[in-house]
C-alpha atoms as a PDB file:
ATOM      1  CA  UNK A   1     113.641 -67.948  33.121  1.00  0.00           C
ATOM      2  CA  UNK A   2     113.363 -64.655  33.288  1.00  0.00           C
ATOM      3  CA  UNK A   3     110.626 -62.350  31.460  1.00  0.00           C
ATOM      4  CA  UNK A   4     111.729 -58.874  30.545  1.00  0.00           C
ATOM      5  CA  UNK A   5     108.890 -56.438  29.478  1.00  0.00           C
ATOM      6  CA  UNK A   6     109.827 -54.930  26.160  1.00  0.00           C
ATOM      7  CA  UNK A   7     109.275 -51.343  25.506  1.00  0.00           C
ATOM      8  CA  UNK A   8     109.256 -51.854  21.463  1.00  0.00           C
ATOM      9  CA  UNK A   9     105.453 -51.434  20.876  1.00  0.00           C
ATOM     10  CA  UNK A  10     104.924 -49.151  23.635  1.00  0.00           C
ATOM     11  CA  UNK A  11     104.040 -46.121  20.430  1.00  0.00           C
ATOM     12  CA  UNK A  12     101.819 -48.532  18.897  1.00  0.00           C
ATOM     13  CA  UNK A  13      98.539 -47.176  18.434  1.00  0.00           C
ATOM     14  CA  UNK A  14      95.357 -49.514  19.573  1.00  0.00           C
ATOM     15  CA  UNK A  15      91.942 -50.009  18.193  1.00  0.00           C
ATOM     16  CA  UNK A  16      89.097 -51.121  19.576  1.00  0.00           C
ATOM     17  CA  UNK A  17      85.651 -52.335  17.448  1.00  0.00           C
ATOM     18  CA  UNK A  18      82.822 -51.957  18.703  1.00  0.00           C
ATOM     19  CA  UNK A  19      79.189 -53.332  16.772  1.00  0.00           C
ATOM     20  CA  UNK A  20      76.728 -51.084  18.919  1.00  0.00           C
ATOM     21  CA  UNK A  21      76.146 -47.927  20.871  1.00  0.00           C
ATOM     22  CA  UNK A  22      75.859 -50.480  23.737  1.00  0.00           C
ATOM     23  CA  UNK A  23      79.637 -51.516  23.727  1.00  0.00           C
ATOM     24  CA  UNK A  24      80.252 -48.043  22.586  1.00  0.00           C
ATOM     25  CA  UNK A  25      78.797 -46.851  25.723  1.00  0.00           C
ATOM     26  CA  UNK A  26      80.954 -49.916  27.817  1.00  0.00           C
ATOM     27  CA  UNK A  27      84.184 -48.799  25.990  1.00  0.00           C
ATOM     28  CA  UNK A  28      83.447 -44.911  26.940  1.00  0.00           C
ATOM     29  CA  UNK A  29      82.449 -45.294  30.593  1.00  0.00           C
ATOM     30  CA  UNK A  30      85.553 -47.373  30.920  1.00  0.00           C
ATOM     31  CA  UNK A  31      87.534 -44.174  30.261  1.00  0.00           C
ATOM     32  CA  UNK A  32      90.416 -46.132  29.285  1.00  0.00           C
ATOM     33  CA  UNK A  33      93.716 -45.349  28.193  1.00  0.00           C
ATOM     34  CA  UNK A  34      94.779 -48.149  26.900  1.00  0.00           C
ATOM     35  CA  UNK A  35      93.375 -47.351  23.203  1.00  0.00           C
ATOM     36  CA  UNK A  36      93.552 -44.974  20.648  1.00  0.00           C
ATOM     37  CA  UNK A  37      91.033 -45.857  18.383  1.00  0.00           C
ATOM     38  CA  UNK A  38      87.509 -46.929  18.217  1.00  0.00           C
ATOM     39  CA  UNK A  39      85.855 -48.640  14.915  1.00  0.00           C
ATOM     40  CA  UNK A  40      82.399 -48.285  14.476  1.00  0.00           C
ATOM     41  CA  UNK A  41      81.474 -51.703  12.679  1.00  0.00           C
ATOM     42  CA  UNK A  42      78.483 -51.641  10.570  1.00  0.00           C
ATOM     43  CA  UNK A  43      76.849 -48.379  12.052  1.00  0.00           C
ATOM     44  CA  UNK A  44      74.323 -46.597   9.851  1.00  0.00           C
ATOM     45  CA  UNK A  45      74.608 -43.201   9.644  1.00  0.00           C
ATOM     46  CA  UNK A  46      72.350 -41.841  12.847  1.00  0.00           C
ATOM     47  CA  UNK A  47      74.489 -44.757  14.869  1.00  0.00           C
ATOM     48  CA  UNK A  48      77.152 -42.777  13.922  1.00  0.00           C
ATOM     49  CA  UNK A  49      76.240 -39.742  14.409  1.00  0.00           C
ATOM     50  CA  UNK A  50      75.296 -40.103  17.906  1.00  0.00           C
ATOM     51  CA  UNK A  51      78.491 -42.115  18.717  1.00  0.00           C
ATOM     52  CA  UNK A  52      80.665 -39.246  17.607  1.00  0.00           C
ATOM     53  CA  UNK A  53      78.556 -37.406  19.892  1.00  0.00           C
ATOM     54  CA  UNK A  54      78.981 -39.745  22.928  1.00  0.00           C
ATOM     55  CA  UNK A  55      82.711 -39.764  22.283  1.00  0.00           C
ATOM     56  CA  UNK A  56      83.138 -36.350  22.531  1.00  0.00           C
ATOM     57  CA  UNK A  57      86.592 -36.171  20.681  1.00  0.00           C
ATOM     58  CA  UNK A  58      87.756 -38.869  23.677  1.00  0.00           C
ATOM     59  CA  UNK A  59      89.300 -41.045  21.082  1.00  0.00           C
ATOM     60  CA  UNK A  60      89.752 -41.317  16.979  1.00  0.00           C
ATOM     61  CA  UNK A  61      86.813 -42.472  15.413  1.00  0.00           C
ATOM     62  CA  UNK A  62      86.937 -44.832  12.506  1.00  0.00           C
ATOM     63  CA  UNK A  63      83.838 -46.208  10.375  1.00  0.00           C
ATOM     64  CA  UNK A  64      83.942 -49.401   8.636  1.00  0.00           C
ATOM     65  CA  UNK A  65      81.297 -52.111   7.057  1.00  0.00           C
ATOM     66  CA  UNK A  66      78.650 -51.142   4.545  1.00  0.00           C
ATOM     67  CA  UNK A  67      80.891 -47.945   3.124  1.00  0.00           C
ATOM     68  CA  UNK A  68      80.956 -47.888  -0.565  1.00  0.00           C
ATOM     69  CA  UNK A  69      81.057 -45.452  -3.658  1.00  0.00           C
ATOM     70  CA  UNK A  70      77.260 -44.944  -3.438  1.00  0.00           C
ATOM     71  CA  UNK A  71      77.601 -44.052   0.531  1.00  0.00           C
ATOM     72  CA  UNK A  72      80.906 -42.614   1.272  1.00  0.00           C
ATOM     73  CA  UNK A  73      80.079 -39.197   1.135  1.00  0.00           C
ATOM     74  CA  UNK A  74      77.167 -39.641   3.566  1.00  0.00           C
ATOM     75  CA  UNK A  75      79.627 -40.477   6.063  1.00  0.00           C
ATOM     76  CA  UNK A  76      82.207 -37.568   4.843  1.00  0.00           C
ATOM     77  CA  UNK A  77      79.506 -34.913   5.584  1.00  0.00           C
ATOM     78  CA  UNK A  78      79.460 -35.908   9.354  1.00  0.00           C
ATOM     79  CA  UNK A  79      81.803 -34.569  11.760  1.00  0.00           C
ATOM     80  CA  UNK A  80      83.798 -35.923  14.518  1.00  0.00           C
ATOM     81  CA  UNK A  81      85.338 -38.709  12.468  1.00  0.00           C
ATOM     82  CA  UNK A  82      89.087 -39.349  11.483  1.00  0.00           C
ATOM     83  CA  UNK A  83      88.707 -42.448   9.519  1.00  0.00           C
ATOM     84  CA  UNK A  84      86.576 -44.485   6.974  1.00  0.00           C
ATOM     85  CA  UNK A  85      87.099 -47.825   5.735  1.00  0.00           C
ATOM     86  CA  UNK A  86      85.762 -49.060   2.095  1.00  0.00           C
ATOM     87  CA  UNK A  87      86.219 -52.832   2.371  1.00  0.00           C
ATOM     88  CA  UNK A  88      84.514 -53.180  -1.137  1.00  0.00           C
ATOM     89  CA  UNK A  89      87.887 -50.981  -2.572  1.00  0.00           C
ATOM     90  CA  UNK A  90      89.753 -54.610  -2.403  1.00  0.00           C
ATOM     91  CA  UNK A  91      86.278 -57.203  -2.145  1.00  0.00           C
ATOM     92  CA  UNK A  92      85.426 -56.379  -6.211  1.00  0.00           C
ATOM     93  CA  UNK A  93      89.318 -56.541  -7.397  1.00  0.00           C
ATOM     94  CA  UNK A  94      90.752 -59.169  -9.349  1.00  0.00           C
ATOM     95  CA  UNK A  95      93.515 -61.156  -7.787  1.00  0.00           C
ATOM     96  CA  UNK A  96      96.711 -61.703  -9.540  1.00  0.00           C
ATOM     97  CA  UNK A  97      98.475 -64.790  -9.704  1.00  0.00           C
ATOM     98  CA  UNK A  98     102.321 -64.505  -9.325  1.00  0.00           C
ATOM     99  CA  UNK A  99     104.886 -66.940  -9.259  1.00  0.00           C
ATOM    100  CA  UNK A 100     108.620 -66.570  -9.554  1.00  0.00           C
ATOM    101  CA  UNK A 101     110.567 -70.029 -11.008  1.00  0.00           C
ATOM    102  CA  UNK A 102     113.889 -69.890 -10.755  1.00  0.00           C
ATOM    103  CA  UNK A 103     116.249 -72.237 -12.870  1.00  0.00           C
ATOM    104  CA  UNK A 104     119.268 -73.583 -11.441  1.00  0.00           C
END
């Protein structure tokens, strides 16, 4: 059997998470270009700020765990990222229970 490599998700961004400027700083001296993304997992804001600066614009910059409406626009105000994440946007919503019967 032959295995073809397929081209289709050859556009596809990738991310990378990272917990701490220590696999920041793994990630960054591996100067890969593999990825287009790095997350910044539960980083307070000085983490943050001196990731951006040890990116140097390399790659995106997202910023996820421990955002919310009382902290957001902390992380606004610094510069150098492209993307924030508010996990408690969909953690404090009510689910919805939908079901579709159909009678035959």
């Amino acid at each position: 059997m032959k295995i073809e490599k397929s081209d289709k998700f050859k556009d596809l961004k990738k991310e990378i998470e990272v917990k701490d400027l220590k696999e920041l700083e793994i990630v960054l001296k591996s100067d890969t270009k593999k990825i287009n993304r790095i997350m910044l997992d539960n980083f307070s804001l000085k983490d943050v700020a001196a990731a951006v600066k040890m990116n140097g614009g390399r790659y995106e910059i997202e910023v996820s765990g421990g955002i919310n409406e009382s902290n957001i626009r902390d992380y606004r105000k610094l510069t150098g990222i492209n993307y924030i994440s508010m996990g408690s946007l969909t953690h404090s919503s009510k689910s919805l229970d939908i079901s579709f019967n159909f009678i035959t």
